[in-house]
PDB file of N, CA and C in Angstrom:
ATOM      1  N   UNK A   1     -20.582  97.712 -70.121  1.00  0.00           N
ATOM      2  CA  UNK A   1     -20.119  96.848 -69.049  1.00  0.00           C
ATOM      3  C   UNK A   1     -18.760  97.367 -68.548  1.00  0.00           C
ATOM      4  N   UNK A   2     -18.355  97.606 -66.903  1.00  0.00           N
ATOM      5  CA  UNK A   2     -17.549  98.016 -66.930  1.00  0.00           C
ATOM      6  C   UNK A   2     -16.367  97.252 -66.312  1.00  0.00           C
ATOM      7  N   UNK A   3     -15.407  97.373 -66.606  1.00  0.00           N
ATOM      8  CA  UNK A   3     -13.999  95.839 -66.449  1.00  0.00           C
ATOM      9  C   UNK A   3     -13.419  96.543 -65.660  1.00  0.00           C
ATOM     10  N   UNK A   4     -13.276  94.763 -64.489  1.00  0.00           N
ATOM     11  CA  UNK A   4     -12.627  94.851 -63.376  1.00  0.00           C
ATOM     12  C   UNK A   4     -11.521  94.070 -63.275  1.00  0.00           C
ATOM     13  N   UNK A   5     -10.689  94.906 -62.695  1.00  0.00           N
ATOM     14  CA  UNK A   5      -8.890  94.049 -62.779  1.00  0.00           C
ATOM     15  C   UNK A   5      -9.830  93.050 -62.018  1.00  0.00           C
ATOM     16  N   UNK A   6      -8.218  92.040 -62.949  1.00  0.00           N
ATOM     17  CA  UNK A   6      -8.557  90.458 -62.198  1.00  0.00           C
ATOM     18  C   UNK A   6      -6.589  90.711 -61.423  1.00  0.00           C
ATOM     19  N   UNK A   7      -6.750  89.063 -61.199  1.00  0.00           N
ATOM     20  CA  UNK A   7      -5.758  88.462 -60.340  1.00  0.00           C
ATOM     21  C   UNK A   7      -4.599  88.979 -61.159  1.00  0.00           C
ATOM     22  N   UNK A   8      -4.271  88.399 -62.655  1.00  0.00           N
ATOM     23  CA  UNK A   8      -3.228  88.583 -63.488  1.00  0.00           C
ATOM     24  C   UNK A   8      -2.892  90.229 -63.692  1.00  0.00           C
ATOM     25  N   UNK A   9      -3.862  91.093 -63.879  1.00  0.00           N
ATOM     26  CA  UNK A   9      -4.193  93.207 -63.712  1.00  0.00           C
ATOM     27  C   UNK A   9      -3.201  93.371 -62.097  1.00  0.00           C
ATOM     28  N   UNK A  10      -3.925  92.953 -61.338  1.00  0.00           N
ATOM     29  CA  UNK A  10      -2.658  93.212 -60.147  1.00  0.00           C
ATOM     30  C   UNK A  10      -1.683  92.564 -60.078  1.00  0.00           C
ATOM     31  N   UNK A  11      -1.401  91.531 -60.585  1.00  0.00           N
ATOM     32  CA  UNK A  11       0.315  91.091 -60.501  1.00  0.00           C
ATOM     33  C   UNK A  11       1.061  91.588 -61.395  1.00  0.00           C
ATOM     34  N   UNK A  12       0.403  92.322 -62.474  1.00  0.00           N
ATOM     35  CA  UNK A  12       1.623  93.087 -63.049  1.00  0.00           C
ATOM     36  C   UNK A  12       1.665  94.352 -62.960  1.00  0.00           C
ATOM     37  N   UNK A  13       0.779  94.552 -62.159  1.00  0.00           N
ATOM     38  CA  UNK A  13       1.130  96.157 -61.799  1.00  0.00           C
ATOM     39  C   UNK A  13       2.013  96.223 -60.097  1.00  0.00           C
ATOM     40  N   UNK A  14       2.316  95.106 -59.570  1.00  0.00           N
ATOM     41  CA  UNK A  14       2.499  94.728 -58.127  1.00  0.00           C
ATOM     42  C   UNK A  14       4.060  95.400 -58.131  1.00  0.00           C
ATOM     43  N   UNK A  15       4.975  95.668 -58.870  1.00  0.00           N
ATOM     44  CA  UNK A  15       5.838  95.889 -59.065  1.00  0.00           C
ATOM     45  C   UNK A  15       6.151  97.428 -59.022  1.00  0.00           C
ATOM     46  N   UNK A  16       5.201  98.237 -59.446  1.00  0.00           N
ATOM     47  CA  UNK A  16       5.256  99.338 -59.568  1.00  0.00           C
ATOM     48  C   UNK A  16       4.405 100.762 -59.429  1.00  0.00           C
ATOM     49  N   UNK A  17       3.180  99.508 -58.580  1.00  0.00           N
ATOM     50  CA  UNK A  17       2.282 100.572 -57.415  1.00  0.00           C
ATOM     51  C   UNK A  17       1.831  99.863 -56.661  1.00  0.00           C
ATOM     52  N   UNK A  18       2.123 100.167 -55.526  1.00  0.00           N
ATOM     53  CA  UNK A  18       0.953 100.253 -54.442  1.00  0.00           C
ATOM     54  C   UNK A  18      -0.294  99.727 -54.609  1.00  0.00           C
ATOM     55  N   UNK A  19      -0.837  99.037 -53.658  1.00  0.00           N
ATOM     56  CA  UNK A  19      -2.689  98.674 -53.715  1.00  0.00           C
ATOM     57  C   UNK A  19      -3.215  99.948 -53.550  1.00  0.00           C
ATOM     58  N   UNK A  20      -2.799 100.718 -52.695  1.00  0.00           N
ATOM     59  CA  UNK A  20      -3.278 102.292 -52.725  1.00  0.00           C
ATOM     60  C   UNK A  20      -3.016 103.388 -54.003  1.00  0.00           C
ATOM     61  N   UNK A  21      -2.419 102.959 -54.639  1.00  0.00           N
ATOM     62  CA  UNK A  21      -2.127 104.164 -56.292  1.00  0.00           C
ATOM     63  C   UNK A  21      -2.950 103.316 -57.361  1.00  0.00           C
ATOM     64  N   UNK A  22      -3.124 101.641 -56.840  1.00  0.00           N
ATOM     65  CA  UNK A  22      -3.894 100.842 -57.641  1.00  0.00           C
ATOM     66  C   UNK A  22      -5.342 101.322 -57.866  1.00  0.00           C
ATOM     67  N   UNK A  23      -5.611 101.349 -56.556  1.00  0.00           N
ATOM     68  CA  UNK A  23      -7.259 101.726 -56.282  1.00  0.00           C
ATOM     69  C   UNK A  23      -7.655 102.767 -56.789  1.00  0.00           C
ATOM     70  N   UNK A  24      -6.618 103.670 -56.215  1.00  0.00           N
ATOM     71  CA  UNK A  24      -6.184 105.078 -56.425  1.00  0.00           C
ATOM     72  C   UNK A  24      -6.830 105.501 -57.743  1.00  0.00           C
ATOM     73  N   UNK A  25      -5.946 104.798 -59.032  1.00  0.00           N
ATOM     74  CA  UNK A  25      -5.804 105.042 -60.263  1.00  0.00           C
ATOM     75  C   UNK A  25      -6.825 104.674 -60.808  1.00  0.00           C
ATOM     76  N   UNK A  26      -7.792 103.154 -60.589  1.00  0.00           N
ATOM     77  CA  UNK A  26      -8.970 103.144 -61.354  1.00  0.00           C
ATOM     78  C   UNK A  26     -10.125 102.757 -60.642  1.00  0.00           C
ATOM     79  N   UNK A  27      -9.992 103.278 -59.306  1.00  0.00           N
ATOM     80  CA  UNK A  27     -11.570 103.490 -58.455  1.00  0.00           C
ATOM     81  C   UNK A  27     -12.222 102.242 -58.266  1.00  0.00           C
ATOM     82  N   UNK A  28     -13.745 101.899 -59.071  1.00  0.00           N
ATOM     83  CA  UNK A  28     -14.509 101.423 -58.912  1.00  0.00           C
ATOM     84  C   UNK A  28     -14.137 100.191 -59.646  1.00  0.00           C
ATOM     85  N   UNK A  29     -12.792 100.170 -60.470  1.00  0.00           N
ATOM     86  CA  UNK A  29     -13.140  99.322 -61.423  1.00  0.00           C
ATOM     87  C   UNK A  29     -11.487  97.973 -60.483  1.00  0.00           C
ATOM     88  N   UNK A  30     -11.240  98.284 -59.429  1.00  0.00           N
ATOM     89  CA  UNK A  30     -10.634  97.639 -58.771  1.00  0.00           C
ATOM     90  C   UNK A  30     -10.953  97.487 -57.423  1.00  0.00           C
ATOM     91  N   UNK A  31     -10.529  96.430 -56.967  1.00  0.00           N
ATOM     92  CA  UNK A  31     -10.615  95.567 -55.585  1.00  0.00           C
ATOM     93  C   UNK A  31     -10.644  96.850 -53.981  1.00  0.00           C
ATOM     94  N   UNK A  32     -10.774  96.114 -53.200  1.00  0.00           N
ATOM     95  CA  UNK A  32     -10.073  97.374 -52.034  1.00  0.00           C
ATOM     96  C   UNK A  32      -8.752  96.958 -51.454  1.00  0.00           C
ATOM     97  N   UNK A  33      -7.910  97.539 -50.737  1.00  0.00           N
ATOM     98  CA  UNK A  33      -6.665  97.918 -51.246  1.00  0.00           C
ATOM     99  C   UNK A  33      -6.556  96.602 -49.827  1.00  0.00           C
ATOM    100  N   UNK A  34      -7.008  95.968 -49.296  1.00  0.00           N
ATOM    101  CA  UNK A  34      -6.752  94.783 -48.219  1.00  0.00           C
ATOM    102  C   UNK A  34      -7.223  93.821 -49.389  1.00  0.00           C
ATOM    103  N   UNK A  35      -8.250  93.692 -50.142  1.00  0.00           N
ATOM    104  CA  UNK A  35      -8.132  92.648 -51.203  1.00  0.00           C
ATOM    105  C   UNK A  35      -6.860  92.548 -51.911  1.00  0.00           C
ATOM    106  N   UNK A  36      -6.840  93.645 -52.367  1.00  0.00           N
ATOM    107  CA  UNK A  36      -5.375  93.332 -53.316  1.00  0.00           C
ATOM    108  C   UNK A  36      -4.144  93.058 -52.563  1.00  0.00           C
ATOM    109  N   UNK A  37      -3.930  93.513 -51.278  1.00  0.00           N
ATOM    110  CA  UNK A  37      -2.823  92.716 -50.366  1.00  0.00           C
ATOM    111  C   UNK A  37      -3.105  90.803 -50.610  1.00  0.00           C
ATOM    112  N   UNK A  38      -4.073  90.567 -50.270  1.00  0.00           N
ATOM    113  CA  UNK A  38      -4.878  89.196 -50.198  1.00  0.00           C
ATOM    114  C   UNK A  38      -4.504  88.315 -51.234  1.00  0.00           C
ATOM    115  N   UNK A  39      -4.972  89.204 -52.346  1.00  0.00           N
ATOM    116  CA  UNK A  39      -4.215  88.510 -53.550  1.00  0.00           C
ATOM    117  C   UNK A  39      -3.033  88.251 -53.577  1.00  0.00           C
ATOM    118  N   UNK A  40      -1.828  89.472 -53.420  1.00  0.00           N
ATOM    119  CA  UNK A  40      -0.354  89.597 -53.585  1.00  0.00           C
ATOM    120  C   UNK A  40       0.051  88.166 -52.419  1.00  0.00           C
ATOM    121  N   UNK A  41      -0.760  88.059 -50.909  1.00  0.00           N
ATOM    122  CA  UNK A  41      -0.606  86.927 -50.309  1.00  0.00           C
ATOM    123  C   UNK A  41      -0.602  86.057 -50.874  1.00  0.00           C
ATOM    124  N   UNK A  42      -1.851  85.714 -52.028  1.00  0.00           N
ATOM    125  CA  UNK A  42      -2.549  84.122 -52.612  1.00  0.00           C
ATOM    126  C   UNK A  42      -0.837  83.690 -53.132  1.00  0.00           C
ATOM    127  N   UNK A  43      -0.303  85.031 -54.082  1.00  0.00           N
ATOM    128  CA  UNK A  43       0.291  84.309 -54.986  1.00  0.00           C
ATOM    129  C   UNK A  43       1.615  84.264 -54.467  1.00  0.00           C
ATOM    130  N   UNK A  44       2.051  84.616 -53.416  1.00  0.00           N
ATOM    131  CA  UNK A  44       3.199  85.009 -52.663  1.00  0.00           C
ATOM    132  C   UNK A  44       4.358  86.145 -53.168  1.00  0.00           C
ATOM    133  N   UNK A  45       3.463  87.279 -53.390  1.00  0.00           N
ATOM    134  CA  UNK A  45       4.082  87.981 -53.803  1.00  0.00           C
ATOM    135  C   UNK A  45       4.681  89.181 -52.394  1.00  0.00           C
ATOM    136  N   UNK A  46       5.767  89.614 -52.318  1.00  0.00           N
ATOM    137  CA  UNK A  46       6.159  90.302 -51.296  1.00  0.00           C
ATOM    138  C   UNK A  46       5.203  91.821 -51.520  1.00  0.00           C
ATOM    139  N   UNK A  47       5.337  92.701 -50.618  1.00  0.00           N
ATOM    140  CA  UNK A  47       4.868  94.158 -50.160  1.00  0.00           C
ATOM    141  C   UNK A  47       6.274  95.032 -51.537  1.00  0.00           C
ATOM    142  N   UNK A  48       5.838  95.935 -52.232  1.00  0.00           N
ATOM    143  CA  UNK A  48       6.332  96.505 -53.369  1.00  0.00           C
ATOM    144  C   UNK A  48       7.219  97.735 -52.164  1.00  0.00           C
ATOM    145  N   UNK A  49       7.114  97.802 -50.955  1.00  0.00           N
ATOM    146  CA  UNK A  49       8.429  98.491 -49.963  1.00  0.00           C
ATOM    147  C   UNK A  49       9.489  97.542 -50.020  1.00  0.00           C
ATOM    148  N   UNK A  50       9.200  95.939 -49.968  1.00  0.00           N
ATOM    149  CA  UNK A  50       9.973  95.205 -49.586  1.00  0.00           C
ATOM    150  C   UNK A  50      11.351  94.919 -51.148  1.00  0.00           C
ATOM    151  N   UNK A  51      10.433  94.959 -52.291  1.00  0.00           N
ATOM    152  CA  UNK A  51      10.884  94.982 -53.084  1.00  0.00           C
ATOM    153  C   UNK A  51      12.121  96.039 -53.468  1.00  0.00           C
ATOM    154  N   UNK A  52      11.406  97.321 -53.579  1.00  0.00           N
ATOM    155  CA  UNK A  52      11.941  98.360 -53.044  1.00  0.00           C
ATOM    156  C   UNK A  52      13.588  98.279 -52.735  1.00  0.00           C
ATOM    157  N   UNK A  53      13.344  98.353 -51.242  1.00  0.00           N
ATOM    158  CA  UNK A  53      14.329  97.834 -50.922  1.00  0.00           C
ATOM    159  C   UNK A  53      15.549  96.977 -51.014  1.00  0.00           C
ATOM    160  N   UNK A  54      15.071  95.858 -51.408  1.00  0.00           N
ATOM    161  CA  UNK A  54      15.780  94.773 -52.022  1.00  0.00           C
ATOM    162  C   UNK A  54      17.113  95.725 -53.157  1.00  0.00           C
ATOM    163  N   UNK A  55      15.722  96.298 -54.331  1.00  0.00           N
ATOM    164  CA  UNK A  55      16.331  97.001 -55.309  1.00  0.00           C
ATOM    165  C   UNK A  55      17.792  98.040 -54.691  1.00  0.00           C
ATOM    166  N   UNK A  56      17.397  98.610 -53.935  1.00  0.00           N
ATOM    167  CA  UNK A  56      18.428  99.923 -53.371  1.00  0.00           C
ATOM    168  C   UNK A  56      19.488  99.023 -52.858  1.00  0.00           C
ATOM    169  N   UNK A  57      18.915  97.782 -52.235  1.00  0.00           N
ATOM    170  CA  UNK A  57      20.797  97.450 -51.305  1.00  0.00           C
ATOM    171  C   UNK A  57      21.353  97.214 -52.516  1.00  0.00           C
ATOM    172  N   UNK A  58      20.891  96.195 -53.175  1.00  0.00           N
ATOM    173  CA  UNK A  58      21.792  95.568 -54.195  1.00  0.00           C
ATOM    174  C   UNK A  58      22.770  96.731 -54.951  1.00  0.00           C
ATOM    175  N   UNK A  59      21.775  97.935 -55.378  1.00  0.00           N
ATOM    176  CA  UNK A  59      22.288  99.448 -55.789  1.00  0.00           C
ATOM    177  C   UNK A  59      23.522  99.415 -54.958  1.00  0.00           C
ATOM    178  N   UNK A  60      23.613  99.586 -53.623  1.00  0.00           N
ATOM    179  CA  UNK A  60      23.949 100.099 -52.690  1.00  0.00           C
ATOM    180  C   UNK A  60      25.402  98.921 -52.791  1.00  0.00           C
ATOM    181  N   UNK A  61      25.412  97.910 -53.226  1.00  0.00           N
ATOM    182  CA  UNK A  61      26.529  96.786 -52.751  1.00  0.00           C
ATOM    183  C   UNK A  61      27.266  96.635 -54.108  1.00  0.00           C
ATOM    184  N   UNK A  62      26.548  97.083 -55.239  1.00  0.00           N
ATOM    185  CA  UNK A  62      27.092  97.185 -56.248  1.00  0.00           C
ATOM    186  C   UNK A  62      28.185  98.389 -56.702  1.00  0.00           C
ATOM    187  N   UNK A  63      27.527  99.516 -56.002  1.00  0.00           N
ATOM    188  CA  UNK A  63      28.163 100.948 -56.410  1.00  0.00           C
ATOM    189  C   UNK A  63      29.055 101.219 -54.802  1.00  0.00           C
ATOM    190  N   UNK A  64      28.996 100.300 -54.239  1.00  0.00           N
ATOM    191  CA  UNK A  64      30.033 100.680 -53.510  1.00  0.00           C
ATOM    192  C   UNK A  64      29.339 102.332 -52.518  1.00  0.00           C
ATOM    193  N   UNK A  65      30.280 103.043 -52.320  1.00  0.00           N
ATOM    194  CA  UNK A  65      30.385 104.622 -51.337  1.00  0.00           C
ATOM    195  C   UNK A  65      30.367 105.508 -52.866  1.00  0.00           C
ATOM    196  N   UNK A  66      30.800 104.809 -53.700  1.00  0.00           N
ATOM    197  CA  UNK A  66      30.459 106.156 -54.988  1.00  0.00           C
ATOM    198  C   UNK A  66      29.485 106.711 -54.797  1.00  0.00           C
ATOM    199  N   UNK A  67      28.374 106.380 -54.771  1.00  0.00           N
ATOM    200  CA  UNK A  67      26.884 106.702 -55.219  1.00  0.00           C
ATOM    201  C   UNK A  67      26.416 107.346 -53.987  1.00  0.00           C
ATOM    202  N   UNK A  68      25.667 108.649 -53.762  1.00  0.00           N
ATOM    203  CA  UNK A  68      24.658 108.713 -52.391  1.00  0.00           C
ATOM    204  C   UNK A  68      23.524 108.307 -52.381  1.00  0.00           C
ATOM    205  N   UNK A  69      23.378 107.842 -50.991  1.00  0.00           N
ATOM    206  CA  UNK A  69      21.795 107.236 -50.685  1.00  0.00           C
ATOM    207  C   UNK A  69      20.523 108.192 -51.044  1.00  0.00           C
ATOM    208  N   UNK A  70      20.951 109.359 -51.116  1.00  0.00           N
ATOM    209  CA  UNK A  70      19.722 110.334 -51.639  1.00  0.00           C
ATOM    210  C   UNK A  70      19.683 109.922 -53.238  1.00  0.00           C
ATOM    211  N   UNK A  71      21.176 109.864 -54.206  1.00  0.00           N
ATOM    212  CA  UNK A  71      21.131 109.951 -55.366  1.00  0.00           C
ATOM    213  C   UNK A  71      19.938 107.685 -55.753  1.00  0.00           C
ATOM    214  N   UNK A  72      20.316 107.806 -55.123  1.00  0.00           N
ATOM    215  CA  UNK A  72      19.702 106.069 -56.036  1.00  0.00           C
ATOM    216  C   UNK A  72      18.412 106.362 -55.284  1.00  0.00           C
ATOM    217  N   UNK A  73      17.802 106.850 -54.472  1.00  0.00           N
ATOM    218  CA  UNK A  73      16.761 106.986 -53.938  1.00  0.00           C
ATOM    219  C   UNK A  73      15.925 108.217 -55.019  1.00  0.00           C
ATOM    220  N   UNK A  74      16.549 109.024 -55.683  1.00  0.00           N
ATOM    221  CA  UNK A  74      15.915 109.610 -56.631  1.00  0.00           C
ATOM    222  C   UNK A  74      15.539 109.010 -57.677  1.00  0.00           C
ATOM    223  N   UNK A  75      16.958 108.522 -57.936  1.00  0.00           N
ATOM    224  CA  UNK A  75      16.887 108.028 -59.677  1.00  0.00           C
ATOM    225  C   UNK A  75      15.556 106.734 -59.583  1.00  0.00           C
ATOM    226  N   UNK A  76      15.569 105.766 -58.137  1.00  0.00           N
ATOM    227  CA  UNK A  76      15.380 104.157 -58.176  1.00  0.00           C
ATOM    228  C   UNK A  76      13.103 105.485 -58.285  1.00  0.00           C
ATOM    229  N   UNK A  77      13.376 106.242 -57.272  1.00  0.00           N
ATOM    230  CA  UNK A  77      11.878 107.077 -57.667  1.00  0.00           C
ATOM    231  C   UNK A  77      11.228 107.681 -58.940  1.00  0.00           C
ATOM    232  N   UNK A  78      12.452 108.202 -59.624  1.00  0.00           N
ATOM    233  CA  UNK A  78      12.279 108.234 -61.134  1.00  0.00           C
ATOM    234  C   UNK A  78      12.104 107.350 -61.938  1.00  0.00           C
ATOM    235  N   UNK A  79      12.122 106.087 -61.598  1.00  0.00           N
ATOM    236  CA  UNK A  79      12.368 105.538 -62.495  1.00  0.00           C
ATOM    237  C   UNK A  79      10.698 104.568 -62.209  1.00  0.00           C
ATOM    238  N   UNK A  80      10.141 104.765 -61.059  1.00  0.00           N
ATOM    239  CA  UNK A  80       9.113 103.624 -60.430  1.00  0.00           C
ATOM    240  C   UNK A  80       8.488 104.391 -60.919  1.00  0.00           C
ATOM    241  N   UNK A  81       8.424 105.554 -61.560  1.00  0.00           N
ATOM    242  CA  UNK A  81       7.194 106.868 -61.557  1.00  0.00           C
ATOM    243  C   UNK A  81       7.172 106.617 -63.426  1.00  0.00           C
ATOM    244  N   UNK A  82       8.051 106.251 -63.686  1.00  0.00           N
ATOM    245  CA  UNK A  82       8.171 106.120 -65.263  1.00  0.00           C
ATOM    246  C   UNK A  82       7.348 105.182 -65.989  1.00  0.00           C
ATOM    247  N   UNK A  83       7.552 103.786 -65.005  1.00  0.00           N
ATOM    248  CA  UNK A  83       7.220 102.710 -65.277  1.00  0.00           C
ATOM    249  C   UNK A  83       5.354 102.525 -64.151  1.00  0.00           C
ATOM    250  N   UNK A  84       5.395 103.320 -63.724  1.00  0.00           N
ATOM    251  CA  UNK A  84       3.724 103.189 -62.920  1.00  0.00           C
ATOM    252  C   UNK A  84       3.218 103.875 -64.280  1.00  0.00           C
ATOM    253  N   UNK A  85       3.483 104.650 -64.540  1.00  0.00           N
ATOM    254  CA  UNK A  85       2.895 105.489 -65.351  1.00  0.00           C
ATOM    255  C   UNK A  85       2.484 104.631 -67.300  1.00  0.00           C
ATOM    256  N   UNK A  86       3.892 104.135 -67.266  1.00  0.00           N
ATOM    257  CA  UNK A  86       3.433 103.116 -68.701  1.00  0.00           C
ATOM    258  C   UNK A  86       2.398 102.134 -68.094  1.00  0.00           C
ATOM    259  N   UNK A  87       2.602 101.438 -67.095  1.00  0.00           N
ATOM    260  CA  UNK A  87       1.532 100.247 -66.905  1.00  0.00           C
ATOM    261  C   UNK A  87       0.097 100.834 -66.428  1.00  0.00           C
ATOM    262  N   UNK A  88       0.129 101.741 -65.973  1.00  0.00           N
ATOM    263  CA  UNK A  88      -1.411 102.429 -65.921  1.00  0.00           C
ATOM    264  C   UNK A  88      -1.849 102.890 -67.391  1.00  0.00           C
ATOM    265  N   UNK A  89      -0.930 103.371 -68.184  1.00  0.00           N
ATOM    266  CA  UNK A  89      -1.569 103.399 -69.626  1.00  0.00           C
ATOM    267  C   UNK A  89      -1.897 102.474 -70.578  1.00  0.00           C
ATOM    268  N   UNK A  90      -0.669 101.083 -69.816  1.00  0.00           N
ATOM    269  CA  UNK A  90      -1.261 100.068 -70.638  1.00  0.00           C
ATOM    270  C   UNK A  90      -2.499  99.617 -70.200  1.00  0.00           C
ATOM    271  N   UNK A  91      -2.626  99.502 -69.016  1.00  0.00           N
ATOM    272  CA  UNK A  91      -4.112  98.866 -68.166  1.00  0.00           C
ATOM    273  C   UNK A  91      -5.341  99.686 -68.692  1.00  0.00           C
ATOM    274  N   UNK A  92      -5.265 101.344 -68.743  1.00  0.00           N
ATOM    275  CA  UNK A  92      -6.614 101.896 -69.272  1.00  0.00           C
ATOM    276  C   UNK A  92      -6.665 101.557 -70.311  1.00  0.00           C
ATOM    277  N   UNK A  93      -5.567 101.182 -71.281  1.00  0.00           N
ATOM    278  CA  UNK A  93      -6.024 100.781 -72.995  1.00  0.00           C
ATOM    279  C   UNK A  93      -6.622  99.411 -73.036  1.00  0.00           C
ATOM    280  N   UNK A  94      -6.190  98.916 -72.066  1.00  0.00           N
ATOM    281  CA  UNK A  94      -7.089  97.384 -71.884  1.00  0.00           C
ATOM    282  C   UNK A  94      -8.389  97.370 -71.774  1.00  0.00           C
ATOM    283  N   UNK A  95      -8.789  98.073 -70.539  1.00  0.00           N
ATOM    284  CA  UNK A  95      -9.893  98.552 -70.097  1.00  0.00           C
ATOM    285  C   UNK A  95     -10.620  99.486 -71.193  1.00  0.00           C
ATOM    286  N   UNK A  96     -10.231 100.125 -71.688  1.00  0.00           N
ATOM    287  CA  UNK A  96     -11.167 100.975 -73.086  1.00  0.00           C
ATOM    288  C   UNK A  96     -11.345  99.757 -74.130  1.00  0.00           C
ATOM    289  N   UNK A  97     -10.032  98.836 -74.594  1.00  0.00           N
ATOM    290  CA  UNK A  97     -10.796  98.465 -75.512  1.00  0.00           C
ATOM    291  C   UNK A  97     -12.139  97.189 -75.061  1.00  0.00           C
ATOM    292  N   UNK A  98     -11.522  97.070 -73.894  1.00  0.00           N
ATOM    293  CA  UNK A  98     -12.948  95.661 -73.398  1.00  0.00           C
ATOM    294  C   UNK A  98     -14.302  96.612 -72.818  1.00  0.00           C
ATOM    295  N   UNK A  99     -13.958  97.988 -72.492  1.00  0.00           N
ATOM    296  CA  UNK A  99     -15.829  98.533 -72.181  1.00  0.00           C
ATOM    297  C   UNK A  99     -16.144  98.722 -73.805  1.00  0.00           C
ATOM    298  N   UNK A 100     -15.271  99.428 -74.538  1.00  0.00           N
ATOM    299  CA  UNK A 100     -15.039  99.327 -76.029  1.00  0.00           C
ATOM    300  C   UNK A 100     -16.551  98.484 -76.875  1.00  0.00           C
ATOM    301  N   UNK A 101     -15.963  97.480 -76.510  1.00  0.00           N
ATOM    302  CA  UNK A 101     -16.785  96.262 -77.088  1.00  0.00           C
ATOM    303  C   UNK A 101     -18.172  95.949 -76.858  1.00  0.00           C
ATOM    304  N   UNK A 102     -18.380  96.595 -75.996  1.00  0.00           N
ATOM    305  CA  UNK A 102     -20.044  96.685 -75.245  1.00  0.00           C
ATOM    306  C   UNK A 102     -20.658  97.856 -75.191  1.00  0.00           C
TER     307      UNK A 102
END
């Protein structure tokens, strides 16, 4: 049997991909990428650009002119690439152990 993200699978990955790297990442076994907007609507969750963003001004109001807009735009990318990457490994270990079982 093969397991399909639910509602709770995309809200915690909403943070740190895209409905498109979502789909992307496990194909058949997720929504299409206007469903999973749909959802992020149900629960009122903002667009992960918007978030984004949010993240960098605050960067940006905190660090003052020290910091360049290229440098927090790397690190804030390094760091979304770190964390997509753990929650897609946690999600396939989910997914292995529940096809696992059948």
């Amino acid at each position: 049997m093969k397991y399909q993200l639910n509602d709770n699978d995309y809200r915690s990955l909403w943070m740190v991909a895209s409905p498109s790297q979502i789909k992307a990442e496990f194909g058949d076994r997720s929504c299409s990428v206007r469903t999973i907007y749909r959802i992020y609507a149900k629960y009122g969750i903002s667009g992960i650009k918007n978030f984004r963003s949010k993240i960098r001004s605050e960067i940006r109001k905190e660090s003052g002119s020290t910091i360049s807009e290229e440098y927090i735009s790397h690190k804030l990318e390094k760091r979304f690439e770190i964390e997509r990457e753990a929650a897609f490994i946690k999600m396939w270990k989910k997914i292995r152990e529940f096809e696992g079982r059948f």
